[in-house]
N, C-alpha and C. Protein backbone atom coordinates (compact mmCIF):
# COMPACT_ATOMS: atom_id res chain seq x y z
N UNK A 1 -0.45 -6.41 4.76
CA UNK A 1 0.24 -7.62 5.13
C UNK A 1 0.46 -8.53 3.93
N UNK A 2 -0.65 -8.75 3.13
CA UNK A 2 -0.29 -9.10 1.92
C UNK A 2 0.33 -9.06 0.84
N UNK A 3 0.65 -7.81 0.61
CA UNK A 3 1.83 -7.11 -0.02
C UNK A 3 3.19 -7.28 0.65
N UNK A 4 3.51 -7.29 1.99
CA UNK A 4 4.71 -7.55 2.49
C UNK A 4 5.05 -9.15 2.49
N UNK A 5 3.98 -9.85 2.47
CA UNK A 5 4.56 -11.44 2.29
C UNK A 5 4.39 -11.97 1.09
N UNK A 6 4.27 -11.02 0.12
CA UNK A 6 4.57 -11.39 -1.31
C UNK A 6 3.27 -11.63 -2.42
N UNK A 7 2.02 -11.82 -1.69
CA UNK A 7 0.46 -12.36 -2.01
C UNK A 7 -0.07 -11.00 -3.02
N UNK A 8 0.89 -10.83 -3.88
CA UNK A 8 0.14 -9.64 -5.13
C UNK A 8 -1.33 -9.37 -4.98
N UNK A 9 -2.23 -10.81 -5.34
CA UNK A 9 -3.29 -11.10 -6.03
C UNK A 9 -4.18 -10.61 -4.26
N UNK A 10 -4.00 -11.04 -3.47
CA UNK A 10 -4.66 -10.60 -2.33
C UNK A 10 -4.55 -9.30 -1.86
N UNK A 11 -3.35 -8.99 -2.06
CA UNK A 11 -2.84 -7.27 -1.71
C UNK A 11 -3.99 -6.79 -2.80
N UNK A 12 -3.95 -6.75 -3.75
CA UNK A 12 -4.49 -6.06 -4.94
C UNK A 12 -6.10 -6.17 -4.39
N UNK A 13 -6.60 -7.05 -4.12
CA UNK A 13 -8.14 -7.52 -3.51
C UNK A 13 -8.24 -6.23 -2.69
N UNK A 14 -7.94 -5.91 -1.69
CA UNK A 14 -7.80 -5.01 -0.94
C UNK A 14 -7.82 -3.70 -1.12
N UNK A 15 -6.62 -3.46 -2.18
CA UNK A 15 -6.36 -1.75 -2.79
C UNK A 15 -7.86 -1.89 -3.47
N UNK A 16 -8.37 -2.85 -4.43
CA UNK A 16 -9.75 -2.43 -4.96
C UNK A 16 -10.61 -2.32 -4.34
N UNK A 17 -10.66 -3.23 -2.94
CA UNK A 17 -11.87 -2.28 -2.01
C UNK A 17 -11.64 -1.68 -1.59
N UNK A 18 -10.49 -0.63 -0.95
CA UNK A 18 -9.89 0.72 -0.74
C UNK A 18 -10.55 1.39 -1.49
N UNK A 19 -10.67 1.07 -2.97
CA UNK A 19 -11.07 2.40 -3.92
C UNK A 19 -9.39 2.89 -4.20
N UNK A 20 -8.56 2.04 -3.76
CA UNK A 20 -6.96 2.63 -4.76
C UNK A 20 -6.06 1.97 -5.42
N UNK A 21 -5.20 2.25 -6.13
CA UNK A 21 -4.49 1.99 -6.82
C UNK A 21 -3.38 0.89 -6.78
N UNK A 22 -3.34 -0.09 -7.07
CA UNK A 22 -1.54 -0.87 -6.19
C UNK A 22 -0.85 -0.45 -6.70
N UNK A 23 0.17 0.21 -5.31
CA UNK A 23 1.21 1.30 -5.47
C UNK A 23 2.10 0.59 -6.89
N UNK A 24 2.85 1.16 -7.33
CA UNK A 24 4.20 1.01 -8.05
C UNK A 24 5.14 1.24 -6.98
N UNK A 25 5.38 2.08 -6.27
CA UNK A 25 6.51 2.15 -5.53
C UNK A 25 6.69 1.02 -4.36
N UNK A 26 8.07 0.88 -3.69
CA UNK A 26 8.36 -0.42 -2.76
C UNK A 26 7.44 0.18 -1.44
N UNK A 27 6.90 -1.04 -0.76
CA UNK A 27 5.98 -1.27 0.27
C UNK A 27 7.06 -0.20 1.35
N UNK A 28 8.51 0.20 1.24
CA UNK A 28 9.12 0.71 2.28
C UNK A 28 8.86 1.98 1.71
N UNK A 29 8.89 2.71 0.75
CA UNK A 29 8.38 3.72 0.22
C UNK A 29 6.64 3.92 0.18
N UNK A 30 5.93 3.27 0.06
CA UNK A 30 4.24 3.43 0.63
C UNK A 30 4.49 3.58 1.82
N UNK A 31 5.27 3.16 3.00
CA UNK A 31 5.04 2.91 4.19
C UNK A 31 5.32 4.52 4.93
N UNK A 32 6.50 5.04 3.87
CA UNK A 32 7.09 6.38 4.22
C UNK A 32 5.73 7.15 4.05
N UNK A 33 5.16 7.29 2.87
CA UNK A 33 3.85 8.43 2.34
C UNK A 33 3.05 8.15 3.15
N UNK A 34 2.10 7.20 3.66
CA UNK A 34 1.16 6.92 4.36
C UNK A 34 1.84 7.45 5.55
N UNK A 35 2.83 7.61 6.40
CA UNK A 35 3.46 8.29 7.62
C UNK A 35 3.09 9.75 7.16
N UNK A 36 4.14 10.08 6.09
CA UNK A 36 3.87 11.75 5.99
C UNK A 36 2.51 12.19 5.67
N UNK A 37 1.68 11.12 5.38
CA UNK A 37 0.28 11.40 4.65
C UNK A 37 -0.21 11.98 6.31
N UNK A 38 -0.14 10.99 7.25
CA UNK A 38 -1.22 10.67 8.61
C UNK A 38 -0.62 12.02 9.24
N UNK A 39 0.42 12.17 9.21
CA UNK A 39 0.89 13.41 10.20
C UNK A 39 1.07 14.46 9.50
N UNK A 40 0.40 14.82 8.26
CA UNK A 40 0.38 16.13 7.74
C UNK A 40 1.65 16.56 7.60
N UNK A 41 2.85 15.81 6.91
CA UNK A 41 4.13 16.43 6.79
C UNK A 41 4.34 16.54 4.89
């Protein structure tokens, strides 16, 4: 949610307690991988 309303510094808080990376690619492109990720495509 933070990443979609613009909050870098909070999005980023997050990916580091994930244990990942903040994407480079657009939040509509993460949104695609995390789909093909969950359904094994």
């Amino acid at each position: 949610m933070h990443r979609k309303e613009g909050y870098r510094f909070n999005a980023e808080y997050w990916y580091i307690a994930a244990n990942k990376l903040y994407p480079e690619v657009s939040l509509d492109e993460e949104q695609k991988e995390l789909v093909a990720h969950f359904l094994g495509t």
